[in-house]
Protein backbone atom coordinates (compact mmCIF):
# COMPACT_ATOMS: atom_id res chain seq x y z
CA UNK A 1 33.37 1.44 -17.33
CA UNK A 2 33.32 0.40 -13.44
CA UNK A 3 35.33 0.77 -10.28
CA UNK A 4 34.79 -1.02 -7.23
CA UNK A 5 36.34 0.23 -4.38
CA UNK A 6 37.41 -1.94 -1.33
CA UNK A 7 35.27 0.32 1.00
CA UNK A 8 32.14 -0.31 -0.60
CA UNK A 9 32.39 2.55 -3.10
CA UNK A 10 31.24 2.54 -6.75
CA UNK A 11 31.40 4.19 -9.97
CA UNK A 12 30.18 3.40 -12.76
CA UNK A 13 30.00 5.44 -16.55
CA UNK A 14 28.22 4.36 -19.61
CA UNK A 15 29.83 5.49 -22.88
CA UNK A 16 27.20 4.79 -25.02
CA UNK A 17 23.79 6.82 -23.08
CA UNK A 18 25.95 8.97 -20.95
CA UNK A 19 24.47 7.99 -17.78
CA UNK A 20 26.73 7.53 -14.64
CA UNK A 21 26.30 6.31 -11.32
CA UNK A 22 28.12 6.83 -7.84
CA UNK A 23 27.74 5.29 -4.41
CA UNK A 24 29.75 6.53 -1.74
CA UNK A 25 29.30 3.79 1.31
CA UNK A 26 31.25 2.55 3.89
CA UNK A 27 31.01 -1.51 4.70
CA UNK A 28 33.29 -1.01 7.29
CA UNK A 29 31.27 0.88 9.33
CA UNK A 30 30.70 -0.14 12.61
CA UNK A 31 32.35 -3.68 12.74
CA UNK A 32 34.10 -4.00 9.33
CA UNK A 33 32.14 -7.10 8.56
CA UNK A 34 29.46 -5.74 6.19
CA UNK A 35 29.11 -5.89 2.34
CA UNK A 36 27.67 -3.28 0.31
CA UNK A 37 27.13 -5.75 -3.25
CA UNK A 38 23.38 -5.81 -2.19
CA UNK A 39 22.99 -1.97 -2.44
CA UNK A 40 25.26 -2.12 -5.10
CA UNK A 41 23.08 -4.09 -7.50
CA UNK A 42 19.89 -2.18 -6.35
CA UNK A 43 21.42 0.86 -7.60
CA UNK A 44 23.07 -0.56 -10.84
CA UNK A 45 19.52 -1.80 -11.68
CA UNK A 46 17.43 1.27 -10.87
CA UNK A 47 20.29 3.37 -13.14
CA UNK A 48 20.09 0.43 -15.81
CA UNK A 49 16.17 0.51 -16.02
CA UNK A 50 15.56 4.07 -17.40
CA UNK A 51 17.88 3.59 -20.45
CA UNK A 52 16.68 0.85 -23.23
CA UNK A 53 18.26 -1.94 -24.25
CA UNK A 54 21.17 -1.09 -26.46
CA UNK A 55 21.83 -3.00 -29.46
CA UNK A 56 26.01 -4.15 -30.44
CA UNK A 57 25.63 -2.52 -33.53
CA UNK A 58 24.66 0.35 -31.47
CA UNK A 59 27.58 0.26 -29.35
CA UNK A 60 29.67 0.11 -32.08
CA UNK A 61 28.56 3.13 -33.65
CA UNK A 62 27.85 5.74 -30.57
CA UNK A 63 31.74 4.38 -29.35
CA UNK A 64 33.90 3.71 -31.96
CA UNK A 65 37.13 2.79 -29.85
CA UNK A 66 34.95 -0.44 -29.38
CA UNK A 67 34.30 -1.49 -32.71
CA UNK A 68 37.23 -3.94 -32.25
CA UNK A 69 36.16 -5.32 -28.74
CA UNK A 70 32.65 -5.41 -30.05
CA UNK A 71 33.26 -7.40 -32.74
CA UNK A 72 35.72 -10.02 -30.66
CA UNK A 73 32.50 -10.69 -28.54
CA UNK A 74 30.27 -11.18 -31.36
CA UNK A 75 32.45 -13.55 -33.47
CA UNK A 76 30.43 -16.70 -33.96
CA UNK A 77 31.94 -19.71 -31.77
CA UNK A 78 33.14 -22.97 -33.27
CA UNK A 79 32.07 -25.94 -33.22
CA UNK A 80 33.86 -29.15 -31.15
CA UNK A 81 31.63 -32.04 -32.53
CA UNK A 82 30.16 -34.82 -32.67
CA UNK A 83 27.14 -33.09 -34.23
CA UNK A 84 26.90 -31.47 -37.24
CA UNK A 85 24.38 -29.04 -37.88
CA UNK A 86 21.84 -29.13 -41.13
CA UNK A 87 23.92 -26.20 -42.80
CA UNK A 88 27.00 -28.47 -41.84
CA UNK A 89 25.49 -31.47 -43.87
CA UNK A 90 24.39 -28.93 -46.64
CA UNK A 91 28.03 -28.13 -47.14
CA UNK A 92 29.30 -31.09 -47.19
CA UNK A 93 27.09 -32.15 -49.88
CA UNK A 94 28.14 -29.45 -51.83
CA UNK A 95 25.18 -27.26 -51.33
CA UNK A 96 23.50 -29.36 -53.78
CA UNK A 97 20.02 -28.95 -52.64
CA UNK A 98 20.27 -25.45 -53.10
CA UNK A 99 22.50 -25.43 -56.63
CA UNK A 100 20.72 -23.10 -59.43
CA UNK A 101 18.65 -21.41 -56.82
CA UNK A 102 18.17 -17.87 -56.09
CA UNK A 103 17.23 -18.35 -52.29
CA UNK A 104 15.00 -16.24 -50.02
CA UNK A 105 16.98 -17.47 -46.20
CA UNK A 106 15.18 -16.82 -42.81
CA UNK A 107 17.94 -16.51 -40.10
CA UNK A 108 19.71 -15.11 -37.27
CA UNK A 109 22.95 -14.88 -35.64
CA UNK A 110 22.36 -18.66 -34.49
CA UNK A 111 22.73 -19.77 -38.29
CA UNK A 112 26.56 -20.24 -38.76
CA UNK A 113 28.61 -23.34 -39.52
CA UNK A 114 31.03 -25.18 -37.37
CA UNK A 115 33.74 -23.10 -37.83
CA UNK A 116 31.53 -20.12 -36.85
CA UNK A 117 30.67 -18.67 -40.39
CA UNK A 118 27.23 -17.40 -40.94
CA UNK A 119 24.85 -19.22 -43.09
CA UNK A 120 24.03 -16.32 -44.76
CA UNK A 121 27.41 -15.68 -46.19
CA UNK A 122 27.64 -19.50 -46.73
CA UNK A 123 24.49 -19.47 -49.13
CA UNK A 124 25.83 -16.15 -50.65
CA UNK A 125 29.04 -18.15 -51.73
CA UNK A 126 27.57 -21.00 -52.17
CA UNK A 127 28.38 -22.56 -55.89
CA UNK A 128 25.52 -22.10 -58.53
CA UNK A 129 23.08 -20.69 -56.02
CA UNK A 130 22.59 -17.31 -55.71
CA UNK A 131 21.45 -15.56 -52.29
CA UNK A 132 18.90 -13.14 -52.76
CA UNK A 133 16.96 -11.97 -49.80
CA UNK A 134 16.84 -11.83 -46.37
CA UNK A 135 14.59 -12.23 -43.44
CA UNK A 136 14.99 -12.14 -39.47
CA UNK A 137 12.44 -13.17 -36.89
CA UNK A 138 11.92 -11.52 -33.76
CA UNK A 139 15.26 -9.84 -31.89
CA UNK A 140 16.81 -9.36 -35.63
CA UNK A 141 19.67 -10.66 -37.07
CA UNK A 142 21.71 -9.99 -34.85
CA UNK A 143 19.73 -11.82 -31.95
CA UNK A 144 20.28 -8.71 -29.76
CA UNK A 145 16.71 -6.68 -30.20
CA UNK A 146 14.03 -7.39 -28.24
CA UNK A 147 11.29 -4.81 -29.81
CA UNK A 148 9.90 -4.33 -32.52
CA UNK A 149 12.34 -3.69 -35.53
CA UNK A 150 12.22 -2.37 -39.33
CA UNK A 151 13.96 -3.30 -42.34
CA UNK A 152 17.58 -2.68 -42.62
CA UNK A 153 20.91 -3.51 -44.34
CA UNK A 154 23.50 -6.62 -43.90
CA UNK A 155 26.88 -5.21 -44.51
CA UNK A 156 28.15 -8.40 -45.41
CA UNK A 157 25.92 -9.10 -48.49
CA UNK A 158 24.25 -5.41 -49.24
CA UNK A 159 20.71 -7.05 -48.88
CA UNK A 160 17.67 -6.10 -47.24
CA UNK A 161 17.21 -8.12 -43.90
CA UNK A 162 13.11 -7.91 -43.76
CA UNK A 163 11.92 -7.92 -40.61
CA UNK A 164 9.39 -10.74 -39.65
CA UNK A 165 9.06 -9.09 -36.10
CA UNK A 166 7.66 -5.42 -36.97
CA UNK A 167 4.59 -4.25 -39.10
CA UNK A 168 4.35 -7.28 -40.79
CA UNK A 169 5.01 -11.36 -39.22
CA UNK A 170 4.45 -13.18 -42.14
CA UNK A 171 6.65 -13.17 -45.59
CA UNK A 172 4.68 -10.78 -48.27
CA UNK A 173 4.02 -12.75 -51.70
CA UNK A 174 5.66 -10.09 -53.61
CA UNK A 175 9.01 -10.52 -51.83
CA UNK A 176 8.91 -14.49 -53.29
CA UNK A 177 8.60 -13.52 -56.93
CA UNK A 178 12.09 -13.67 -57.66
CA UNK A 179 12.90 -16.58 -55.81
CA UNK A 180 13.21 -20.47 -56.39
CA UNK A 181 13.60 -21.88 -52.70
CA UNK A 182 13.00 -20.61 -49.27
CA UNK A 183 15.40 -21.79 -46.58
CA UNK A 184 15.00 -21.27 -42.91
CA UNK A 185 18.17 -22.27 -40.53
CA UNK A 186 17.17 -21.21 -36.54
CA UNK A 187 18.45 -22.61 -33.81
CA UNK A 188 14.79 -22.76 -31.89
CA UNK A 189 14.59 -22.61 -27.59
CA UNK A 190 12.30 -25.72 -27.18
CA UNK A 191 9.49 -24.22 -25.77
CA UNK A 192 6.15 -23.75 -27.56
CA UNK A 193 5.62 -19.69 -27.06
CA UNK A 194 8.67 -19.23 -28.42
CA UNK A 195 7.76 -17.21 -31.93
CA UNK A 196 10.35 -18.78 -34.04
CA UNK A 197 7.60 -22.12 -34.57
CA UNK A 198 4.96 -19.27 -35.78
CA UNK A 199 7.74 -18.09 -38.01
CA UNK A 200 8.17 -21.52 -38.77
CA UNK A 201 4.58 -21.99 -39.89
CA UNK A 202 4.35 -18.66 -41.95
CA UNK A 203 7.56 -19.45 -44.18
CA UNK A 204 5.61 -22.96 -44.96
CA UNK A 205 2.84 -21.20 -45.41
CA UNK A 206 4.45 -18.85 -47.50
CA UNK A 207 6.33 -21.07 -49.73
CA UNK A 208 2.83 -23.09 -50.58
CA UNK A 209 1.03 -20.44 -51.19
CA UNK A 210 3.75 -18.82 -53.58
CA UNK A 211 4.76 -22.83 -55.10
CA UNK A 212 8.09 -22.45 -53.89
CA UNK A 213 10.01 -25.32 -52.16
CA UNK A 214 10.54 -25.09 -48.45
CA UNK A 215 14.18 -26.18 -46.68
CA UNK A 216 14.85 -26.42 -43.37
CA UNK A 217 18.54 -26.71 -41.94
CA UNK A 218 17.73 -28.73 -38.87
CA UNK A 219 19.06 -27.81 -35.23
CA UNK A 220 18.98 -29.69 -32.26
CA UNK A 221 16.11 -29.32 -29.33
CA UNK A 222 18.21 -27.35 -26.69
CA UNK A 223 16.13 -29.11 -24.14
CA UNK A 224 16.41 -32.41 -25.75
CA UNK A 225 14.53 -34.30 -28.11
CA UNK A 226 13.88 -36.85 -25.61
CA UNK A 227 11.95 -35.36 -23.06
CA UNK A 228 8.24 -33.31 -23.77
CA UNK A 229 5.39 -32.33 -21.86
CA UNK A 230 3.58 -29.79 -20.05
CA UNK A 231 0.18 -27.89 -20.18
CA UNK A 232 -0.78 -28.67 -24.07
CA UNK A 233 -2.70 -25.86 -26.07
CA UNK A 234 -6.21 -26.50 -26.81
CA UNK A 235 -6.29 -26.59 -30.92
CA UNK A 236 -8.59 -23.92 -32.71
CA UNK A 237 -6.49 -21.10 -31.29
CA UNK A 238 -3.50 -20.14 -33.39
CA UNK A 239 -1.53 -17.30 -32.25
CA UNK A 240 1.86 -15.94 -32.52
CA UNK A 241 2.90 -17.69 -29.42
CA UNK A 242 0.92 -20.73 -30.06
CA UNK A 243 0.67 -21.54 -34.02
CA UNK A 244 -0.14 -25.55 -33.25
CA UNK A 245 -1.54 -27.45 -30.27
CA UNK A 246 1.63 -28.82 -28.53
CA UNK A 247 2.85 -29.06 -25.11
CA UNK A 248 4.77 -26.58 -23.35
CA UNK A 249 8.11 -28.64 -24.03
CA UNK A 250 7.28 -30.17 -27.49
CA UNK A 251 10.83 -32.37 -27.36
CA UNK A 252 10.64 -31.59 -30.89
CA UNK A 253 14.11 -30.16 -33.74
CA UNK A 254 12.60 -27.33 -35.76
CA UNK A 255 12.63 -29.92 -39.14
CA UNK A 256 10.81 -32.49 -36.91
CA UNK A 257 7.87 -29.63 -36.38
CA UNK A 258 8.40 -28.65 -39.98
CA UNK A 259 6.96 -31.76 -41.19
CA UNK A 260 3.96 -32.36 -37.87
CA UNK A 261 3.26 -28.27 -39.22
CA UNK A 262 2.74 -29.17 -42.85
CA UNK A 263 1.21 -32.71 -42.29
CA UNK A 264 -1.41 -31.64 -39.43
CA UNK A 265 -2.69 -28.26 -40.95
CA UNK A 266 -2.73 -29.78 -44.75
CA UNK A 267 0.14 -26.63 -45.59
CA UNK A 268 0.99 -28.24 -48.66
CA UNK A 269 4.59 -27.04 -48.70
CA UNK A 270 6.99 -28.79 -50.55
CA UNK A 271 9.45 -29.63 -47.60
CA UNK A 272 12.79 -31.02 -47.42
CA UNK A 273 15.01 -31.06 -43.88
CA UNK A 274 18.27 -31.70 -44.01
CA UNK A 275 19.16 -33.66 -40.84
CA UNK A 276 21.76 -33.10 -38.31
CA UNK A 277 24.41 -35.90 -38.84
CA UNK A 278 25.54 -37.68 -35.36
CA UNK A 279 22.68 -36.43 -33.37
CA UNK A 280 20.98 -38.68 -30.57
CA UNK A 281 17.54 -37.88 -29.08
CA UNK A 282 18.43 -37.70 -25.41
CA UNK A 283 21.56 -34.96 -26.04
CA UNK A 284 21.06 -31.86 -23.83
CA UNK A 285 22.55 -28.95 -26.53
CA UNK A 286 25.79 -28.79 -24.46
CA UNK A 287 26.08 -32.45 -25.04
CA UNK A 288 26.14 -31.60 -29.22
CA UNK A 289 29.63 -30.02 -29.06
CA UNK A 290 27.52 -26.89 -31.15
CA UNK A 291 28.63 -23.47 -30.40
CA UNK A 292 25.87 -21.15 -28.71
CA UNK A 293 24.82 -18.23 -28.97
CA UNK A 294 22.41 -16.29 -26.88
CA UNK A 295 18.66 -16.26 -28.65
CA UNK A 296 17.52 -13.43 -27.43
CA UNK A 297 19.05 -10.38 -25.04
CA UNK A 298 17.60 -12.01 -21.79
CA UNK A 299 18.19 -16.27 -22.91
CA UNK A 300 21.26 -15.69 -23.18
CA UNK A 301 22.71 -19.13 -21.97
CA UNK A 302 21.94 -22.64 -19.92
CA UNK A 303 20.72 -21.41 -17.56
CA UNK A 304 18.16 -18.91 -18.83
CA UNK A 305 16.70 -21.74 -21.26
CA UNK A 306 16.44 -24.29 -18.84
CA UNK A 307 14.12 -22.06 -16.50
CA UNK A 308 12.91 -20.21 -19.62
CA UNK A 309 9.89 -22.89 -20.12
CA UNK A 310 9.04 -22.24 -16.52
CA UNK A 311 8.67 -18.91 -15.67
CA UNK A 312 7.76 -17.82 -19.18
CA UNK A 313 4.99 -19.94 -18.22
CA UNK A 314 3.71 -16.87 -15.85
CA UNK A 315 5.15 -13.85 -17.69
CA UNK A 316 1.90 -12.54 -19.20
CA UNK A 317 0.98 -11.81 -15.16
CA UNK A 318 1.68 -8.76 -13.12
CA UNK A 319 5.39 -10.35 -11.85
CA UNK A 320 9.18 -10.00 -13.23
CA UNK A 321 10.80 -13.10 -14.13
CA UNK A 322 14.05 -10.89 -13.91
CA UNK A 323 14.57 -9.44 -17.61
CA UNK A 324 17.29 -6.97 -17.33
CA UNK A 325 18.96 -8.89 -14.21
CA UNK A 326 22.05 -11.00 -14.16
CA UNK A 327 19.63 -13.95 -14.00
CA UNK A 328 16.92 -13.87 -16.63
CA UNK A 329 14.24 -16.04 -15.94
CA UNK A 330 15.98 -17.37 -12.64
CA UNK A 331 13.74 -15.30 -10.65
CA UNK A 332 10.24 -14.12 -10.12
CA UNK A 333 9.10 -11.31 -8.03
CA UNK A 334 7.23 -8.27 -7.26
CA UNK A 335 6.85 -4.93 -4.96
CA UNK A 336 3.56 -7.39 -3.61
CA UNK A 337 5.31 -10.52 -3.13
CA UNK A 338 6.55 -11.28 0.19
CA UNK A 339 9.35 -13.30 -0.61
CA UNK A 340 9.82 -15.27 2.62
CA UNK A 341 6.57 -16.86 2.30
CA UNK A 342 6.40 -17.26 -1.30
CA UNK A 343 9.34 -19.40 -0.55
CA UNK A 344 7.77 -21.06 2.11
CA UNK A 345 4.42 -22.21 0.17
CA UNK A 346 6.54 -23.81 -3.19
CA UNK A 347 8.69 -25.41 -0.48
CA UNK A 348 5.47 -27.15 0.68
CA UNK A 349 4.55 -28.55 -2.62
CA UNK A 350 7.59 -30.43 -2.47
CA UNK A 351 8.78 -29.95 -6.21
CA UNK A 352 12.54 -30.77 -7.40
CA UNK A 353 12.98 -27.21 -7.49
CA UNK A 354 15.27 -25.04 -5.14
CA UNK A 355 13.08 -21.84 -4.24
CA UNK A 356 15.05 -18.91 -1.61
CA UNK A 357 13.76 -15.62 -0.98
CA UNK A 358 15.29 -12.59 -2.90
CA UNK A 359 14.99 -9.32 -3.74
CA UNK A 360 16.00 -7.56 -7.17
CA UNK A 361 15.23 -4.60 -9.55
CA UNK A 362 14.64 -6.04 -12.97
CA UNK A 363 16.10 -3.28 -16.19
CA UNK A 364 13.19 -3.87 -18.21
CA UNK A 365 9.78 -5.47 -18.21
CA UNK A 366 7.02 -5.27 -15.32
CA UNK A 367 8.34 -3.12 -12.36
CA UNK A 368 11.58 -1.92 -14.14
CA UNK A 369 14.04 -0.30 -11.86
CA UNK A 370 11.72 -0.74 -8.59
CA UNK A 371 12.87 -3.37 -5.30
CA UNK A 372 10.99 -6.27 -6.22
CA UNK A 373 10.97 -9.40 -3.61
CA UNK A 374 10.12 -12.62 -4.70
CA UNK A 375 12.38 -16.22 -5.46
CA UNK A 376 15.07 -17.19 -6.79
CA UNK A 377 15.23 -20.80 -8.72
CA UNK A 378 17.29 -23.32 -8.72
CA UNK A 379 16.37 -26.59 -10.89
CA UNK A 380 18.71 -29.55 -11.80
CA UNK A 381 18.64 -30.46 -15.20
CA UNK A 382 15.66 -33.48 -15.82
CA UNK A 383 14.53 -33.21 -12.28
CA UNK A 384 11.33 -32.15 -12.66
CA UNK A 385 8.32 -32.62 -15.10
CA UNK A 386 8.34 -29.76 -17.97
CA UNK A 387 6.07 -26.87 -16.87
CA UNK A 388 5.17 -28.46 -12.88
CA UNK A 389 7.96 -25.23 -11.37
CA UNK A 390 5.88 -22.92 -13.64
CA UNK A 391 2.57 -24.15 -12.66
CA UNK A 392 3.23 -24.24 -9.36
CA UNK A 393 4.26 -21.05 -9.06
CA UNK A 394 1.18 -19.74 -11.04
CA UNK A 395 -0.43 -21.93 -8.00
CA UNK A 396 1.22 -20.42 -5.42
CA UNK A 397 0.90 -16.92 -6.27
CA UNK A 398 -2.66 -17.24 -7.12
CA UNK A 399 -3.70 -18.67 -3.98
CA UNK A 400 -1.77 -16.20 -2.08
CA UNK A 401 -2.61 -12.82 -3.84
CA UNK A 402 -5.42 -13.88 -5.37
CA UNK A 403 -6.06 -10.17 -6.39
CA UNK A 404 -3.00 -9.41 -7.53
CA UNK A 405 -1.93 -12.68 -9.81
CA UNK A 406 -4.33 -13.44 -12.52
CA UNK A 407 -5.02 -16.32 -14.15
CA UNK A 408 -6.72 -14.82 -16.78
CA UNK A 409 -3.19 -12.93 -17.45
CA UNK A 410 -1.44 -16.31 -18.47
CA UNK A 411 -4.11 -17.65 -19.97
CA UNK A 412 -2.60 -17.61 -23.29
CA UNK A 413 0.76 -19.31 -22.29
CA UNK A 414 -0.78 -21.97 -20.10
CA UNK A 415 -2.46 -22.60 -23.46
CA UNK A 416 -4.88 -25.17 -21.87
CA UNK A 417 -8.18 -23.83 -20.83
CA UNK A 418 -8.70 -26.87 -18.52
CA UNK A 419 -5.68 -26.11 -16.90
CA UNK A 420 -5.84 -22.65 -16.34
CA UNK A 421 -9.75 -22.96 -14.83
CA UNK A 422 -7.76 -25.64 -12.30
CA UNK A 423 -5.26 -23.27 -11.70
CA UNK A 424 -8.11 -20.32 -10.64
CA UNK A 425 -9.81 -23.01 -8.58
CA UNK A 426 -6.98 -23.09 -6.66
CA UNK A 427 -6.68 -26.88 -7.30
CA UNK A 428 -3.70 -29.08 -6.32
CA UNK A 429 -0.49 -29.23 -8.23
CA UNK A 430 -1.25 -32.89 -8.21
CA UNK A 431 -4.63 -32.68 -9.70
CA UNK A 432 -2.87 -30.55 -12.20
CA UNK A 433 -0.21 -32.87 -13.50
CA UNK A 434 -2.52 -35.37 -13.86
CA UNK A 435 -5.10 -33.48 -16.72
CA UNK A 436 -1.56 -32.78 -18.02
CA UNK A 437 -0.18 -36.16 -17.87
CA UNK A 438 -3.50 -37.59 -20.25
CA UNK A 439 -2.78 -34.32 -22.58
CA UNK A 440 0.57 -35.67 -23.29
CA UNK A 441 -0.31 -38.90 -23.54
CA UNK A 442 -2.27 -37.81 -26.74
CA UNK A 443 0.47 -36.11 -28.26
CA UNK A 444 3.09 -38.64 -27.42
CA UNK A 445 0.97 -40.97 -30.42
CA UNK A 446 0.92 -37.92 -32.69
CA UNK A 447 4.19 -36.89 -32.55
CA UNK A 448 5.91 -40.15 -33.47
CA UNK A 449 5.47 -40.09 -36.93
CA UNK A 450 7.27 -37.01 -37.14
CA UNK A 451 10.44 -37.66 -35.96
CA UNK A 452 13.79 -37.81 -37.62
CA UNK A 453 16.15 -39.32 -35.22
C-alpha cells in the first residue's frame, strides 16, 4: 500500500514483511519548484533491500485478501498471432507425438498455449498420454524465484515439480524409470549465460543416457533469430553458464540449439522439435504476436532483455546492473563510480548507445540498499553490435578504476580468454570487435546447418 502526498510526503506499508516506510518532506520549501521523487526512490530502495524477494505464491498465502488480485496478475496472456508456438503445433496435431506416453516435462510459467493455458495441464489432458513428472529450471515454475529452490507441489496436477536449480542441476536417472519421453517447452532469453541452454544440454543428456526420446516445443529467439554475435566462448570449458562454445547472442530458437547440442558433443539423444508454424528469422518476439511473460524476477520485459546481453556481460564484477530497481539491467553503477565521467568516457567511444549519469540503490545484488552512481542506458533496438555496450563498459570501467573493476571477475561471461586479456590491456573497443568479428565468422559456418527456419 502507498500514498503520495502533493507536498512531497510518503507512506508506504508492506502487508506481506510488515515493514513500513515514512518521509515527511516539503518540495515546496523555499520556492515551490522542487520535487522530492529522487529522495523518494532512495528511500523506497534502501527499505526494499533488507527484505528478500517475495515469491506470488508467497503473497498469496501471508495476505489472503489478495489471492484474487494475485491470481488476475498471474493469469497467462493470450496469444494475437501470426506465430504459433511448438506446444501450439503439438495440439493441433492432436498431441500425437506424445500419444501412449507417460511424459517427464521440463517447464515454467513461459510454457502455455495461445489462449494462455499451461503446457503442463495441456500434456496432463492430453489424449492417450499420461503426464507424469515435473521439472523447473532456475527461478521455479512459477518464474518468480531467483535462489536456490527445493522440490515442491503443483496444485494443478498433485505432482512433484523437481527442482533443476537447487542441490542437484541435472535430471537423476532414477526419476526417468517410469517414463517414455522427456519434453522440454522454455521460452529461452537469447543470450548464452542464460542457464536454461545448460538445462537444455542436461535433459539431452539425460534422455540418452536413460534411452528415452527427447522433444522440444520450440520458441522463438526473443532477440531474433536473425541477428548473433559477440565475445564467443573458448570450447573445453563447459559450465552452467556456458554448456557450448557460442557467442554471446547465439541468434539461435531453443530446438535450433537442441539439435547444434546433440550433433556437436555426439549426445546421442533421440531428438524431435516441433517447429513454430508462421515464424520468420528476423521477428523481434513482440513482432510474434506471443504473449510474454517475465523470465525471471528482474527480465521482466523488453526492455530488461534487450540490455540483458549487455550488462550481464559485466555482472560477475564488483558493480549493480540495477536488480531490485525499476530498471533491471538498464543501469550500472557503484558507491566508486563517478557517474559524470563514466558517462563522459562511453560517450567518447562513440557507440549507438545513450549513456547519462544516475544514481540509484539497487534491492538486491552487489551494494543492495546503498546510493550507487553510475549510467543509465539507453539502446535502440539493432543499433549496435551484440555485446560492443557491454564490452565497452567493461572497457571503460577498467581503465578508469582499474583497482576496483576486474577483469578477472567477468572472465567467465566474456567467455573468450582472448578477449578478456584485450580487455585488461586496456585495448581499444575497436581492436576488440575485430578478434570478435573473426570469432563469429567461425560460427556463422557452424551454425547453418542447424537451423529450422
Amino acid at each position: 500500500l502507498q500514498h503520495l502526498g502533493y507536498t512531497g510526503t510518503a507512506l508506504w506499508i508492506d502487508l506481506v514483511t510488515h515493514r513500513f516506510a515514512i518521509v515527511l518532506t516539503s518540495r515546496l520549501y523555499p520556492d515551490e519548484a522542487g520535487t522530492a521523487m529522487p529522495l523518494r526512490s532512495l528511500v523506497l530502495g534502501i527499505v526494499s533491500s533488507e527484505a528478500a524477494p517475495v515469491s506470488s505464491s508467497r503473497i498469496a498465502t501471508r495476505v489472503p485478501a489478495m489471492a484474487a488480485a494475485v491470481a488476475q496478475v498471474a493469469r497467462l496472456p493470450v496469444s494475437r498471432g501470426p506465430v504459433l508456438a511448438g506446444i501450439d503445433v503439438l495440439s493441433a496435431r492432436g498431441f500425437a507425438a506424445v500419444a501412449g506416453k507417460r511424459i517427464a516435462l521440463v517447464t515454467n510459467r513461459s510454457g502455455f498455449d495461445r489462449f494462455g493455458r499451461r503446457t503442463v495441464d495441456l500434456l496432463a489432458q492430453a489424449p492417450g498420454a499420461r503426464l507424469v513428472a515435473l521439472f523447473a529450471p532456475e527461478h521455479g515454475l512459477g518464474t518468480d524465484v531467483d535462489e536456490k529452490f527445493g522440490d515442491t507441489i503443483d496444485v494443478a496436477t498433485g505432482l512433484v515439480i523437481h527442482s533443476l536449480y537447487g542441490d542437484r542441476r541435472r535430471i537423476a536417472p532414477a526419476l526417468l524409470a517410469d517414463v517414455d519421453m522427456l519434453v522440454l517447452d522454455l521460452q529461452d532469453a537469447g543470450v548464452r549465460f542464460f542457464t536454461y541452454l545448460a538445462t537444455l544440454g542436461y535433459a539431452l543428456e539425460a534422455g540418452a543416457a536413460a534411452h528415452r526420446p527427447v522433444l522440444v516445443l520450440d520458441r522463438p529467439d526473443p532477440l531474433g533469430g536473425d541477428t548473433f554475435g559477440g565475445p564467443m566462448a573458448d570450447a573445453g570449458a563447459a559450465t552452467f553458464t556456458g554448456y557450448y562454445p557460442l557467442p554471446l547472442q547465439p541468434g539461435m530458437t531453443l530446438g535450433e540449439l537442441a539439435r547444434l547440442f546433440n550433433d556437436r558433443l555426439h549426445i546421442g539423444a533421440a531428438l524431435t522439435v516441433v517447429p513454430m508454424a508462421n515464424y520468420a528469422r528476423a521477428m523481434r518476439f513482440g513482432d510474434t504476436g506471443l504473449g510474454w511473460v517475465a523470465l525471471s524476477p528482474n527480465l521482466r520485459d523488453g526492455a530488461a532483455l534487450s540490455l540483458y546481453p549487455e550488462t550481464g556481460l559485466i555482472e560477475g564484477a564488483e558493480v549493480s546492473v540495477g536488480r531490485g530497481t525499476e530498471t533491471p539491467f538498464g543501469v550500472v553503477g557503484a558507491p566508486w563510480i563517478d557517474g559524470r565521467i563514466l558517462a563522459d568516457d562511453l560517450r567518447a567511444m562513440r557507440l549507438a548507445a545513450t549513456f547519462s549519469p544516475v544514481r540509484f540503490v539497487p534491492a538486491e545484488g552487489p551494494y543492495h540498499g546503498t546510493v550507487c552512481e553510475g549510467v543509465r542506458i539507453e539502446l535502440p533496438p539493432g543499433a549496435a553490435r551484440p555485446g560492443e555496450v557491454g564490452l565497452a563498459l567493461a572497457l571503460a570501467l577498467h581503465r578508469r578504476y582499474p583497482a576496483r573493476f576486474r577483469i578477472e571477475a567477468i572472465r567467465a561471461s566474456v567467455g573468450s580468454r582472448e578477449v578478456a586479456d584485450m580487455l585488461e590491456a586496456g585495448r581499444s573497443i575497436d581492436e576488440i570487435e575485430r578478434v570478435v568479428d573473426a570469432q563469429n565468422a567461425a560460427f556463422a559456418r557452424e551454425r547453418g546447418a542447424f537451423l529450422i527456419y
